[in-house]
Protein backbone atom coordinates (compact mmCIF):
# COMPACT_ATOMS: atom_id res chain seq x y z
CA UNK A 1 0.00 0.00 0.00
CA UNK A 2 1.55 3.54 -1.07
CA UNK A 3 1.78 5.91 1.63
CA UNK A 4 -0.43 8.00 -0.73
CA UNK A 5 -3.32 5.29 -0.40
CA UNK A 6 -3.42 4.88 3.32
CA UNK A 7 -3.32 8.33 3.82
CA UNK A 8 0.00 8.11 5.78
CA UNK A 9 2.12 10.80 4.05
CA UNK A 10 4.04 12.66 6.19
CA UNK A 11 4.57 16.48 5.94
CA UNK A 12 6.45 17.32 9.27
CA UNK A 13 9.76 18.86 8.39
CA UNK A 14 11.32 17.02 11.44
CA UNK A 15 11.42 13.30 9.88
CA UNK A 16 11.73 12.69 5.78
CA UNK A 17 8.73 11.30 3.94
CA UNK A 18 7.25 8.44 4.76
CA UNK A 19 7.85 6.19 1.84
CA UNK A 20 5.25 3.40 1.78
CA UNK A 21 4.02 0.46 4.60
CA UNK A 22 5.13 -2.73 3.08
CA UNK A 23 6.64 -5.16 5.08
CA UNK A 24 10.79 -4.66 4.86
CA UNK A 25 11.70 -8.19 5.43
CA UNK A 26 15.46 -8.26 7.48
CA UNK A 27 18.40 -10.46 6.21
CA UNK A 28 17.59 -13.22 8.29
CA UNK A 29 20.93 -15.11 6.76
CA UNK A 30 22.99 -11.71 8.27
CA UNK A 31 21.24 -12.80 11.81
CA UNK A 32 21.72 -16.30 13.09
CA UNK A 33 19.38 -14.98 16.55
CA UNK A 34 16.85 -14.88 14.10
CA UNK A 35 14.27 -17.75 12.94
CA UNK A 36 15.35 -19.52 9.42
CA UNK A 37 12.96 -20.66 6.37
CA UNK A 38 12.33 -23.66 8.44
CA UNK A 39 11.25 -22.32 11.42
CA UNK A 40 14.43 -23.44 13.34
CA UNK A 41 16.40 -20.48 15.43
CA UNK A 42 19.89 -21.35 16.36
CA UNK A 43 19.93 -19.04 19.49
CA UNK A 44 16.86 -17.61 20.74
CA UNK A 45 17.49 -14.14 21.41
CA UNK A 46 15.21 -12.75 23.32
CA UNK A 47 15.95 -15.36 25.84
CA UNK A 48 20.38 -14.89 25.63
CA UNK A 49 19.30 -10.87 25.92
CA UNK A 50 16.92 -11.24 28.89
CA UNK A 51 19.26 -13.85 30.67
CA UNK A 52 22.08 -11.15 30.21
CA UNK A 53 19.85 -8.26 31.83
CA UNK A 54 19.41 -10.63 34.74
CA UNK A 55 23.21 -10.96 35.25
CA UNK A 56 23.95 -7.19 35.08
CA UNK A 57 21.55 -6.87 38.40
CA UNK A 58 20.96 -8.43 41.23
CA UNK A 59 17.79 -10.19 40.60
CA UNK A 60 17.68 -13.63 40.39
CA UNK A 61 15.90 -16.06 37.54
CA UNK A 62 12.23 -16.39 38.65
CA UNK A 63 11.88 -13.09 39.87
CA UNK A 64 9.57 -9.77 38.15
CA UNK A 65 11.56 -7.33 38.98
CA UNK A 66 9.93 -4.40 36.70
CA UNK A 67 7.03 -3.27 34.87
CA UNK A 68 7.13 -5.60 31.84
CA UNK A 69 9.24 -8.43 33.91
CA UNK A 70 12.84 -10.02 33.75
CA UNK A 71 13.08 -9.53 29.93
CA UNK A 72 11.25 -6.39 29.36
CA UNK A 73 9.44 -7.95 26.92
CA UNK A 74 6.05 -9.45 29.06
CA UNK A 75 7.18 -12.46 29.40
CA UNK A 76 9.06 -15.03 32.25
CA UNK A 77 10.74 -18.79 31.78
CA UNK A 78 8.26 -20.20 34.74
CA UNK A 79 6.65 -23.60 34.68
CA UNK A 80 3.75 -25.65 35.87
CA UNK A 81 1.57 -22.32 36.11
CA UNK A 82 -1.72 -22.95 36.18
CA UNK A 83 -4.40 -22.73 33.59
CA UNK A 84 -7.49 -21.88 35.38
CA UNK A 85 -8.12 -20.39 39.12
CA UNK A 86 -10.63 -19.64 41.49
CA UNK A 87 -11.46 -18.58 45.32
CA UNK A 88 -11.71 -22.47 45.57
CA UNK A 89 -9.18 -23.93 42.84
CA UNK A 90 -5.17 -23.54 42.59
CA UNK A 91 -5.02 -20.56 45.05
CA UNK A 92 -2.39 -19.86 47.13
CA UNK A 93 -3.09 -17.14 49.25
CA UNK A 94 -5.22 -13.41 48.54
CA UNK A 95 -5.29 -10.70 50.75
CA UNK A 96 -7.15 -7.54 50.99
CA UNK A 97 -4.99 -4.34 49.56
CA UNK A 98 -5.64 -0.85 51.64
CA UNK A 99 -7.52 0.45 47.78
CA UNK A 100 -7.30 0.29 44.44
CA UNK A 101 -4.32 0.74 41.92
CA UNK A 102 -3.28 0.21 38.46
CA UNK A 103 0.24 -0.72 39.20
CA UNK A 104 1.79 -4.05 38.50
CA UNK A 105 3.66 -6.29 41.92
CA UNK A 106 7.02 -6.61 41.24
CA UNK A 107 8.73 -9.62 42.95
CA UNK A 108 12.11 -10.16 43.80
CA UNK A 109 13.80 -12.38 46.63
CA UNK A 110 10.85 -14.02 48.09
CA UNK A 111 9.19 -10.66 48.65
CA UNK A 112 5.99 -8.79 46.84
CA UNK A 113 6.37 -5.08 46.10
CA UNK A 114 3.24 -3.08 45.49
CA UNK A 115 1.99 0.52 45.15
CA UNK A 116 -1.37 1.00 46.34
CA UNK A 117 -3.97 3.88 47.28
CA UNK A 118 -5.46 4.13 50.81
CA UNK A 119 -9.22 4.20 50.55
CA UNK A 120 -11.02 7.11 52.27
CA UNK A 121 -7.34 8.79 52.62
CA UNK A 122 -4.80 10.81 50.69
CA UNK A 123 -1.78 8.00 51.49
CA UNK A 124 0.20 6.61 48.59
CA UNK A 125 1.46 3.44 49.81
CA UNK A 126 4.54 1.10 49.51
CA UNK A 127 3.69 -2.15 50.48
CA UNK A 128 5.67 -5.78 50.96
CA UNK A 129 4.50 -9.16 51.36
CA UNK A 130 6.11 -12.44 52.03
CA UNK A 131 5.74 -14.17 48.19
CA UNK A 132 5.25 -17.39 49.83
CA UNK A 133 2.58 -17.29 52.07
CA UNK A 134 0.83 -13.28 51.61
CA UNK A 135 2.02 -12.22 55.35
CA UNK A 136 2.79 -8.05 54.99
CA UNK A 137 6.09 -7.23 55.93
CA UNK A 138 5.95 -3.74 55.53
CA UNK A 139 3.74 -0.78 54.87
CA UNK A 140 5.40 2.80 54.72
CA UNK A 141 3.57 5.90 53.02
CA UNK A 142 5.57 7.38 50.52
CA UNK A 143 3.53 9.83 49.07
CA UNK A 144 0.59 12.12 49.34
CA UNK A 145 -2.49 12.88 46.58
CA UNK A 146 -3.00 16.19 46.07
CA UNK A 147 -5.01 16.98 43.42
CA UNK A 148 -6.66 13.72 41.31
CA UNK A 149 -6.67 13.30 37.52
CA UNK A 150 -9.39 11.35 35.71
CA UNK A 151 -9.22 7.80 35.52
CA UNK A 152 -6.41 7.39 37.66
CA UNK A 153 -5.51 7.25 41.54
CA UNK A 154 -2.25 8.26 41.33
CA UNK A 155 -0.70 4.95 41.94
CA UNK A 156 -0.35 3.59 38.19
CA UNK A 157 3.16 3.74 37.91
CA UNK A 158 4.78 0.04 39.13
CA UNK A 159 7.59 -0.15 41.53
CA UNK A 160 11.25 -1.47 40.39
CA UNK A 161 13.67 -3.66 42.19
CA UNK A 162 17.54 -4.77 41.99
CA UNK A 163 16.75 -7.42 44.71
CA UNK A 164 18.35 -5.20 47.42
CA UNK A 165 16.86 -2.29 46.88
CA UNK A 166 12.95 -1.12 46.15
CA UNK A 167 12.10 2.28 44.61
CA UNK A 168 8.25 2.95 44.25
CA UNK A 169 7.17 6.19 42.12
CA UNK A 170 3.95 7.53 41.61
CA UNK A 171 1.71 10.11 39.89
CA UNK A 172 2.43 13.17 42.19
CA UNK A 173 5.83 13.22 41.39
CA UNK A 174 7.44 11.67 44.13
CA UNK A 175 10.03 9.00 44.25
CA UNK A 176 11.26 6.94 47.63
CA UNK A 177 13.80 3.86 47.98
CA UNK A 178 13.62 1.55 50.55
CA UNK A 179 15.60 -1.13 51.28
CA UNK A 180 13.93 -4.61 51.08
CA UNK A 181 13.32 -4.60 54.54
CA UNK A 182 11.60 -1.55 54.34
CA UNK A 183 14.38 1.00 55.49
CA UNK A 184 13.93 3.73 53.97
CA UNK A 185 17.12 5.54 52.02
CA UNK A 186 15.78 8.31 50.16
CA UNK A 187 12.89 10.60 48.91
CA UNK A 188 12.20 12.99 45.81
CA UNK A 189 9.89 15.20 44.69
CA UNK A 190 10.45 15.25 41.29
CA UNK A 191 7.23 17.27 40.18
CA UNK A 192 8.33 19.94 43.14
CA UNK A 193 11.55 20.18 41.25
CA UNK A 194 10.67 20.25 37.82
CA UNK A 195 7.25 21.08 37.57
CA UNK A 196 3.60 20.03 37.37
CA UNK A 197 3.29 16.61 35.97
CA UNK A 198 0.56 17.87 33.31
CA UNK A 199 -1.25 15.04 31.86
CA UNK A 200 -4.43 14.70 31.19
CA UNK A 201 -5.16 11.31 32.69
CA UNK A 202 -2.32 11.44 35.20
CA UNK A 203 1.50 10.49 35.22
CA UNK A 204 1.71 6.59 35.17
CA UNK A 205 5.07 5.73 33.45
CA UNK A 206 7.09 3.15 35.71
CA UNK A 207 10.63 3.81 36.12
CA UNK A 208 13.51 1.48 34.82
CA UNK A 209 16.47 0.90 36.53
CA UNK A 210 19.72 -0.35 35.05
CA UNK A 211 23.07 -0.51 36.29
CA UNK A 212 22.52 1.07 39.49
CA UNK A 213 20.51 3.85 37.93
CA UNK A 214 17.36 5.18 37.79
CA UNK A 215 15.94 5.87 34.22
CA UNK A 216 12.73 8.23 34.60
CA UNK A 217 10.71 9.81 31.97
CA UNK A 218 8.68 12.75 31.81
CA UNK A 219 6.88 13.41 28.80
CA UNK A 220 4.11 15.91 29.42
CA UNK A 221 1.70 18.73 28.14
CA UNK A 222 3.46 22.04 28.24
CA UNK A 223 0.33 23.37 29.40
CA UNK A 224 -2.02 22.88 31.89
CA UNK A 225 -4.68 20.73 32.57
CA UNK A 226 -7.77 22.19 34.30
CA UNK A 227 -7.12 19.08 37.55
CA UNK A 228 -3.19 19.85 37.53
CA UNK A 229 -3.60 23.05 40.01
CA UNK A 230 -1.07 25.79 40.18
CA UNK A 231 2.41 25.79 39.01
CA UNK A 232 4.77 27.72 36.23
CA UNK A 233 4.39 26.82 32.46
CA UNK A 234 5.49 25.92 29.92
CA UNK A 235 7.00 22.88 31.00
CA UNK A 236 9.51 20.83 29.96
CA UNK A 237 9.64 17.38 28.80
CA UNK A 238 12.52 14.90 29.59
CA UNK A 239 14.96 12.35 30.23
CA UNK A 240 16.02 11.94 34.04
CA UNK A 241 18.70 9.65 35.09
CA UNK A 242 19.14 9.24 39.13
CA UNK A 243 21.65 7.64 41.21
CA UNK A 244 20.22 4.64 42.60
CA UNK A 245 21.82 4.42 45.60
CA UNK A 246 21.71 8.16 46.65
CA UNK A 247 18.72 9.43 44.79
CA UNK A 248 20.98 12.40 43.24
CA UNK A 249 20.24 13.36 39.54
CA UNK A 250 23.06 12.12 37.25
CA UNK A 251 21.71 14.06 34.21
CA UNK A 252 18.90 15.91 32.48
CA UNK A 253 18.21 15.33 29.15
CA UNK A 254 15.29 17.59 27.53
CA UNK A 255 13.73 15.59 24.92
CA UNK A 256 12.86 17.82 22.18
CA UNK A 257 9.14 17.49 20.15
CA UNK A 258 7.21 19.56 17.91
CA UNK A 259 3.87 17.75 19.03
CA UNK A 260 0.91 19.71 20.22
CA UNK A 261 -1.32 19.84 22.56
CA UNK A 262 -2.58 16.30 24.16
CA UNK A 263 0.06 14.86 21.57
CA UNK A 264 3.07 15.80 23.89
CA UNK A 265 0.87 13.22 26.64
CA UNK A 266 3.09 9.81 27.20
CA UNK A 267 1.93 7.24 29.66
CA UNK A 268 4.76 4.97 28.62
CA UNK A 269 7.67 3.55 30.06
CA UNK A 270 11.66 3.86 29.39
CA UNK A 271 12.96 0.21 28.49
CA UNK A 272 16.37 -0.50 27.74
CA UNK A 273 17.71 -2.83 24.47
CA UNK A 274 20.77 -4.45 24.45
CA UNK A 275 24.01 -4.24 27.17
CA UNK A 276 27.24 -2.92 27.28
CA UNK A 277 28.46 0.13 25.26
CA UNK A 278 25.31 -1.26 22.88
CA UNK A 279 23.07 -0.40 25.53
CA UNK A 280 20.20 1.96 24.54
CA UNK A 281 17.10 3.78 26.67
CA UNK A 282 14.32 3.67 24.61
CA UNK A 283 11.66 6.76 25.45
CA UNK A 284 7.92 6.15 22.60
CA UNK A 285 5.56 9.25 23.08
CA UNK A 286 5.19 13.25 22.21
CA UNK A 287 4.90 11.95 18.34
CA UNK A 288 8.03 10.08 18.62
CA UNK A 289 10.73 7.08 19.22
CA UNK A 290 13.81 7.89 20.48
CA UNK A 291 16.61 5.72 21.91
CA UNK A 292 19.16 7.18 24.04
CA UNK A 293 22.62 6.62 25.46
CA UNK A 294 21.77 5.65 28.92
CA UNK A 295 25.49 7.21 30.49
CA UNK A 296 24.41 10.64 28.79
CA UNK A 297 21.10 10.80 27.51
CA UNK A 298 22.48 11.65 24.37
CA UNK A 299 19.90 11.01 21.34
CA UNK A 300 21.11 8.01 19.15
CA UNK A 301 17.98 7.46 17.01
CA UNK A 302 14.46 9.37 16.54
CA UNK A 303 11.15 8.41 13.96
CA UNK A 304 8.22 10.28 13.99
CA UNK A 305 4.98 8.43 14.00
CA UNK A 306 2.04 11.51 13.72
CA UNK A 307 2.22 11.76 9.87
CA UNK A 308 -1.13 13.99 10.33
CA UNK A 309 0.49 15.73 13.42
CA UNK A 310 -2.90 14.96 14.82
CA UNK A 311 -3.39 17.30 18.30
CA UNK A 312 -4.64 13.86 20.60
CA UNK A 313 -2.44 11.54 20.07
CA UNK A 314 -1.05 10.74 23.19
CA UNK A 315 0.53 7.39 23.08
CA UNK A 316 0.21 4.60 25.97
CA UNK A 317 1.74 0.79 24.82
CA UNK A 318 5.33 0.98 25.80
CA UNK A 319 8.37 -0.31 23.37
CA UNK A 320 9.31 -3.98 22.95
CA UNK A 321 12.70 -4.40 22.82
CA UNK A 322 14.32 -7.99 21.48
CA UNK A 323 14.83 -10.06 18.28
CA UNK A 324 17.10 -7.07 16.77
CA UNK A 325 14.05 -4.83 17.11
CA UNK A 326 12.25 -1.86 18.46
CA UNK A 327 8.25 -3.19 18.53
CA UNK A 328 6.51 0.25 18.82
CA UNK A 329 3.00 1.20 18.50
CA UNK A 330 0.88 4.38 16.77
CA UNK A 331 -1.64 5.38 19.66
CA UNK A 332 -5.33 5.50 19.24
CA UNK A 333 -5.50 1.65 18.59
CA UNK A 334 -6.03 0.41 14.72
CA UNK A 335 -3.14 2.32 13.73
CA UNK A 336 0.39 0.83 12.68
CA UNK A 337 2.31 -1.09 14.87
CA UNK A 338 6.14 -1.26 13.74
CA UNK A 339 8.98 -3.01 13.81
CA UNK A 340 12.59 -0.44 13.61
CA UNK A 341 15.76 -2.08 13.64
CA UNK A 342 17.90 -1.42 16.58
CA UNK A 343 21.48 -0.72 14.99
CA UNK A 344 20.20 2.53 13.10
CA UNK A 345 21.21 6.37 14.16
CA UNK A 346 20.45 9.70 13.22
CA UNK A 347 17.04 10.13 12.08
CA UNK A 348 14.98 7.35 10.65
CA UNK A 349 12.22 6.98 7.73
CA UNK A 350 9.39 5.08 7.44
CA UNK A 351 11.39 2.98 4.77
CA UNK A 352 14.19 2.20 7.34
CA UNK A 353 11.38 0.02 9.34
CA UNK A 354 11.75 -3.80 9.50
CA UNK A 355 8.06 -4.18 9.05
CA UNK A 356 4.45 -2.50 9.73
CA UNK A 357 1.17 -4.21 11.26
CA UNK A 358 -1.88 -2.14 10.28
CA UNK A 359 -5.09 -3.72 12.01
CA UNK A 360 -6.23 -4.84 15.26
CA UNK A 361 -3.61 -2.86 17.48
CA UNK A 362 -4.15 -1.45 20.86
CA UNK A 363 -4.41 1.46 22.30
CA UNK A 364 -3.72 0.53 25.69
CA UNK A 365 -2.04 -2.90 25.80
CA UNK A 366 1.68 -3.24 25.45
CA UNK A 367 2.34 -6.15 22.88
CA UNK A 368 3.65 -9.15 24.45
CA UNK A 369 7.26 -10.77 23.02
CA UNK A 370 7.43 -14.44 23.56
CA UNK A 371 9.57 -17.36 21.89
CA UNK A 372 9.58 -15.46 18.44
CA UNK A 373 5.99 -14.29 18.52
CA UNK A 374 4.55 -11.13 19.22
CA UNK A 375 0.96 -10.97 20.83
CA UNK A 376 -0.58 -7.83 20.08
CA UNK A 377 -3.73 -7.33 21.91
CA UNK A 378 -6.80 -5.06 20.20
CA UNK A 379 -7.74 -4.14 23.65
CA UNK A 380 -11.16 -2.43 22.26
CA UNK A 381 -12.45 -4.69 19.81
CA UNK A 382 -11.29 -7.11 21.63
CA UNK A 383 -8.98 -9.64 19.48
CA UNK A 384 -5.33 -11.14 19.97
CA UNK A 385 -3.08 -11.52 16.89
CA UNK A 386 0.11 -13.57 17.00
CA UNK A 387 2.43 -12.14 14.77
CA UNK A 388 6.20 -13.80 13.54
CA UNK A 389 8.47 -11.19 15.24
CA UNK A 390 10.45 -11.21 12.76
CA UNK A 391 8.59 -10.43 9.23
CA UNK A 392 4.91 -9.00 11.26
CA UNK A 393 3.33 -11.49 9.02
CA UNK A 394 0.21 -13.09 11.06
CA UNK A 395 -0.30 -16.52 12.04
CA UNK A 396 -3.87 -16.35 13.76
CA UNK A 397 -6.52 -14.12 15.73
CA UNK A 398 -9.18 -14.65 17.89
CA UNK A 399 -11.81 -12.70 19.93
CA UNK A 400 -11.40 -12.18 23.64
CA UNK A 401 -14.20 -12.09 26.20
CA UNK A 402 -15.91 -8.83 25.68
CA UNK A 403 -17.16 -7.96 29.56
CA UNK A 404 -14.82 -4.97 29.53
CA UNK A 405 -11.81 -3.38 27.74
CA UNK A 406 -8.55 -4.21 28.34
CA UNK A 407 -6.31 -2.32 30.34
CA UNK A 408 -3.37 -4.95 31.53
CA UNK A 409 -0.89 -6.24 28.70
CA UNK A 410 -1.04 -9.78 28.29
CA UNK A 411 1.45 -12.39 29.76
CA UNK A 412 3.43 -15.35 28.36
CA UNK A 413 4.67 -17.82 30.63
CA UNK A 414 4.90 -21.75 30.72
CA UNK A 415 3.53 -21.99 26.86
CA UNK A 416 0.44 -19.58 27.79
CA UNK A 417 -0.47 -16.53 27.30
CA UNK A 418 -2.89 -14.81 30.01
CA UNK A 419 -5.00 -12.02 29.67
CA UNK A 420 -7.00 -10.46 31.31
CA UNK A 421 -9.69 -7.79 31.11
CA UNK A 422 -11.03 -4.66 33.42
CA UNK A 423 -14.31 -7.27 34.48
CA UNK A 424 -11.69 -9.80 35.96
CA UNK A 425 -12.33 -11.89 32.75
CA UNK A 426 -9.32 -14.41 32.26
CA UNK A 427 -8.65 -15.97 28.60
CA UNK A 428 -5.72 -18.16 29.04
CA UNK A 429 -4.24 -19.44 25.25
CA UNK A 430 -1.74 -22.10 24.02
CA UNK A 431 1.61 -19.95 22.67
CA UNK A 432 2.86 -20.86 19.22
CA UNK A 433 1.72 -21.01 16.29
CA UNK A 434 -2.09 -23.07 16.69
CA UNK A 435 -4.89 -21.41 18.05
CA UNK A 436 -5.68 -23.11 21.53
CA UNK A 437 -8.08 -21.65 24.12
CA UNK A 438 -7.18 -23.22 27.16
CA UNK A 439 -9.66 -21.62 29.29
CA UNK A 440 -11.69 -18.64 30.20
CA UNK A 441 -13.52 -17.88 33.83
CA UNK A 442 -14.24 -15.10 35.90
CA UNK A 443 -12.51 -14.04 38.84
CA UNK A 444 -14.04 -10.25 39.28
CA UNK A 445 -12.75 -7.50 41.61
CA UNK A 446 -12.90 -5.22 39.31
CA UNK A 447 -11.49 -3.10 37.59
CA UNK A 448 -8.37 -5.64 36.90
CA UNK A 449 -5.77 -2.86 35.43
CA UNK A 450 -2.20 -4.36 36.42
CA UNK A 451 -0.80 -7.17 34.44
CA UNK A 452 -0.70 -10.64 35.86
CA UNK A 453 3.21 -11.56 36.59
CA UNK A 454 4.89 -14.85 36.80
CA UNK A 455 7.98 -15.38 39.39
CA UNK A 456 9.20 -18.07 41.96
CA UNK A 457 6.70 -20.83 39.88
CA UNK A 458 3.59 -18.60 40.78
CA UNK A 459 1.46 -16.14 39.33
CA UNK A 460 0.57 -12.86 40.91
CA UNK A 461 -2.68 -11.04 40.36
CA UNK A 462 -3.81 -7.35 41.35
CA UNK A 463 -7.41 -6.68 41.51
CA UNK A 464 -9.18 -3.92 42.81
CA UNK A 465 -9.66 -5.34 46.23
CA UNK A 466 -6.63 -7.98 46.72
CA UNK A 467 -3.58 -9.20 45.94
CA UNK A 468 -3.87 -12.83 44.50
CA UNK A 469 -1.23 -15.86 44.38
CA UNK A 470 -1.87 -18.94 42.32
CA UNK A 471 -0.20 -21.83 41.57
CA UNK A 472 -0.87 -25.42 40.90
C-alpha cells in the first residue's frame, strides 16, 4: 500500500517522507538470533538478551523485577503455572490491599512489592508481602495525593527492584527507595523540582532501573490541565537519570518534540535494548521514538509516528525491545504497529522500518514478546493476533471475552499466554503457532488494570480489592 493510499504521508519537516508500509523483510541469513525458512532459530534471542539483563543486576531467575518483567518484553521462563483459578481452585493465598491501583507487583527475593492507594485517605502506599505465604512485611507511606486526575488514583506507575533495593514512584511526582526490609534511604519530589506533571489522565510511566541507575521519563503537556492546580508553564519534557543508591540526579536530558497539545501526553515507560556500550534507553511518546545513550542521555535514534500531526495523540503501549528490534505502536488503537531495527542512528524513515502491522492494534495494551511471537492485543475490539516477530506477518486471531476493555498487557509464561480484562475476565491461550483456548472464567474485583506476573513458579494477580497468588 503507497503511503499516498493509506493516507499516511508525512509532511512534518522534522522526519523525511514516509515512503510506503510494506513489510521490509530483514536479512535473516545476516542474523543467526533470528528464525530460518524452516522455522528453526539457532539461538533464541530474546531469551540470551533477557538472561544477560538478569546478570547485570541483582535479581535472580524467577523473579519480576519491573514493569514488563525479567526480559522487558512481558514475558518469564516459569513452569507448571496454572491454567485456570478460582477462590476455591489452585489458590495460594489473597489478601485484601488498603484500595485500588493500576500498578503491577514486582517480585524479587521471596518478597511482593506493590503501590497501592489508601481508601477514604490521601496515602500513597509502599507495600511488601512475604511471596510465599501473603504475610505483609511492611507498609510505609511514601507519598501524598494532592489533586486527582481522571481515571487514575495516582498509583499507576509500578515499583522497580535490583533485589536489594525497592524504589516505588507515583503520579504526584514523588520517588522513595527503601531497602527490602523496608528501610527507607531516600525521597524525591520530582514534580516539586521540575514542575507540574501535566497530563491529562495522570502520570503513570514506571521507572527502569539499570546498572545502578534510575531511568525516569517525563513526557508531558506544556500546558495545563484544568485538575493539575497551580504551578509555572510551559514545562519541559525529559529524560532523568538518578543515582540509585543516593537518589541524586546524574543528568537531564530535555527531549525535544514539535507535538501539540494532548500529543506531547506519554503514559509509557523507558525500556532498555541491548548491554554494554550497545546499551540503549528507549523513550515512545510526544509523536516520537527515540533511543538514548543511557550514560548521557544523548539522542542516538528518533522516527516520527504523527504523519497527520494529529493534536490527541497521546501514546500509551510501551516499546518492545528484542529479536534485533524496536516493537513500537501508533496510539489510538487500529493504527500501525512497527517493527525499527535497533542498529540505526540519526534520524529514521518510514522505509528504514523492519516491518508494519496495520489492524487490530491497541491502544492501551503493550504487545507481548514471547519465543519469536509477538501478541498484540486489540484491547477495544477485543482480538489477539500472534504475529512472527520477525517479518509481522500473522499466524492467527481470535476474539477475547468482551465484559470490559482491556487495560493490563497480556502475559506469556509456561507456553500460555494470560490475559485479562477490566471485568476480571481471564482468557488463558496455548503460545505458538495453533490457536488453543485453554480456558476462560471469571474471577471479578474489578477493575483488573495491572498485568498478571509470573515469578518463583507462581502467578501474581492485582485486583481492585486484593492481591492474588496462584499456583498449581
Amino acid at each position: 500500500m503507497s503511503a499516498k493510499d493509506s493516507g499516511w504521508e508525512y509532511t512534518a519537516p522534522a522526519c523525511p517522507p514516509r515512503q510506503d508500509w510494506r513489510p521490509l523483510v530483514p536479512n535473516l541469513a545476516a542474523d543467526p538470533g533470528m528464525p530460518g525458512a524452516n522455522g528453526s532459530v539457532t539461538v533464541t534471542k530474546t531469551l540470551l538478551c533477557g538472561m544477560l539483563l538478569l546478570l547485570a543486576g541483582g535479581v535472580q531467575a524467577g523473579d519480576w523485577p519491573q514493569w514488563r518483567g525479567p526480559y522487558q518484553n512481558g514475558s518469564a521462563n516459569e513452569r507448571n503455572l496454572p491454567a485456570v483459578w478460582s477462590a476455591t481452585e489452585n489458590l495460594v493465598w489473597a489478601v485484601d490491599l488498603p484500595g485500588p491501583a493500576a500498578a503491577t507487583p514486582v517480585v524479587a527475593g521471596g518478597r511482593v512489592f506493590v503501590s497501592s492507594t489508601a481508601a477514604g485517605s490521601p496515602d500513597l502506599l509502599a507495600l511488601c508481602f512475604r511471596a510465599r505465604d501473603g504475610k505483609l512485611l511492611w507498609r510505609r507511606q511514601a507519598g501524598t495525593v494532592k489533586r486527582t486526575p481522571p481515571s487514575n488514583t495516582m498509583a499507576s506507575p509500578s515499583p522497580v527492584t535490583d533485589g536489594k533495593r525497592v524504589y516505588f514512584f507515583y503520579g504526584t511526582g514523588e520517588l522513595a527507595a527503601f531497602e527490602v526490609d523496608g528501610t527507607p534511604r531516600w525521597s524525591r519530589d520530582l514534580a516539586q523540582e521540575y514542575g507540574q506533571f501535566s497530563l491529562m489522565f495522570g502520570y503513570s510511566s514506571s521507572p527502569l532501573l539499570h546498572e545502578g541507575r534510575l531511568y525516569i521519563q517525563v513526557l508531558r503537556c506544556q500546558k495545563p490541565y484544568e485538575w493539575s492546580g497551580p504551578g509555572e508553564w510551559p514545562t519541559d519534557s525529559f529524560l532523568l537519570a538518578v543515582d540509585a543508591a543516593t537518589g541524586k540526579t546524574l543528568w537531564k536530558h530535555a527531549r525535544q518534540t514539535d507535538a501539540r497539545d494532548e500529543s506531547q501526553d506519554a503514559y509509557t515507560t523507558p525500556a532498555l535494548y541491548g548491554r554494554g556500550r550497545q546499551a540503549k534507553v528507549l523513550v515512545a511518546g510526544a509523536d516520537y521514538v527515540t533511543a538514548h545513550d543511557p550514560a548521557t542521555g544523548e539522542e542516538v535514534w528518533r522516527l516520527a509516528f504523527n504523519p497527520r500531526q494529529r493534536r490527541n495523540w497521546r501514546l500509551i503501549p510501551t516499546p518492545v525491545p528484542g529479536n534485533g528490534l524496536v516493537y513500537a505502536v501508533t496510539p489510538r488503537g487500529r493504527n500501525p504497529l512497527f517493527a525499527i531495527p535497533a542498529d540505526r542512528s540519526g534520524t529514521l524513515a518510514w522505509s528504514d522500518l523492519a516491518w508494519t502491522f496495520e489492524r487490530d492494534t491497541p491502544d492501551v495494551c503493550v504487545p507481548l514478546l514471547y519465543r519469536e511471537r509477538l501478541y498484540v492485543l486489540d484491547d477495544t475490539t477485543p482480538v489477539l493476533s500472534c504475529l512472527d516477530a520477525a517479518t509481522g506477518r500473522q499466524i492467527w486471531q481470535t476474539p477475547l471475552k468482551a465484559g470490559g476493555p482491556y487495560r493490563a498487557s497480556p502475559l506469556g509464561a509456561d507456553g500460555k499466554v494470560y490475559c485479562i480484562n477490566e471485568a476480571g475476565e481471564v482468557t488463558v491461550l496455548a503460545a505458538g503457532d495453533t490457536l488453543l483456548v485453554l480456558s476462560q472464567f471469571t474471577v471479578g474485583e474489578g477493575p483488573c488494570q495491572a498485568t498478571i506476573v509470573a515469578a518463583a513458579g507462581r502467578l501474581f494477580l492485582r485486583t481492585a480489592k486484593r492481591l492474588w497468588c496462584v499456583g498449581q
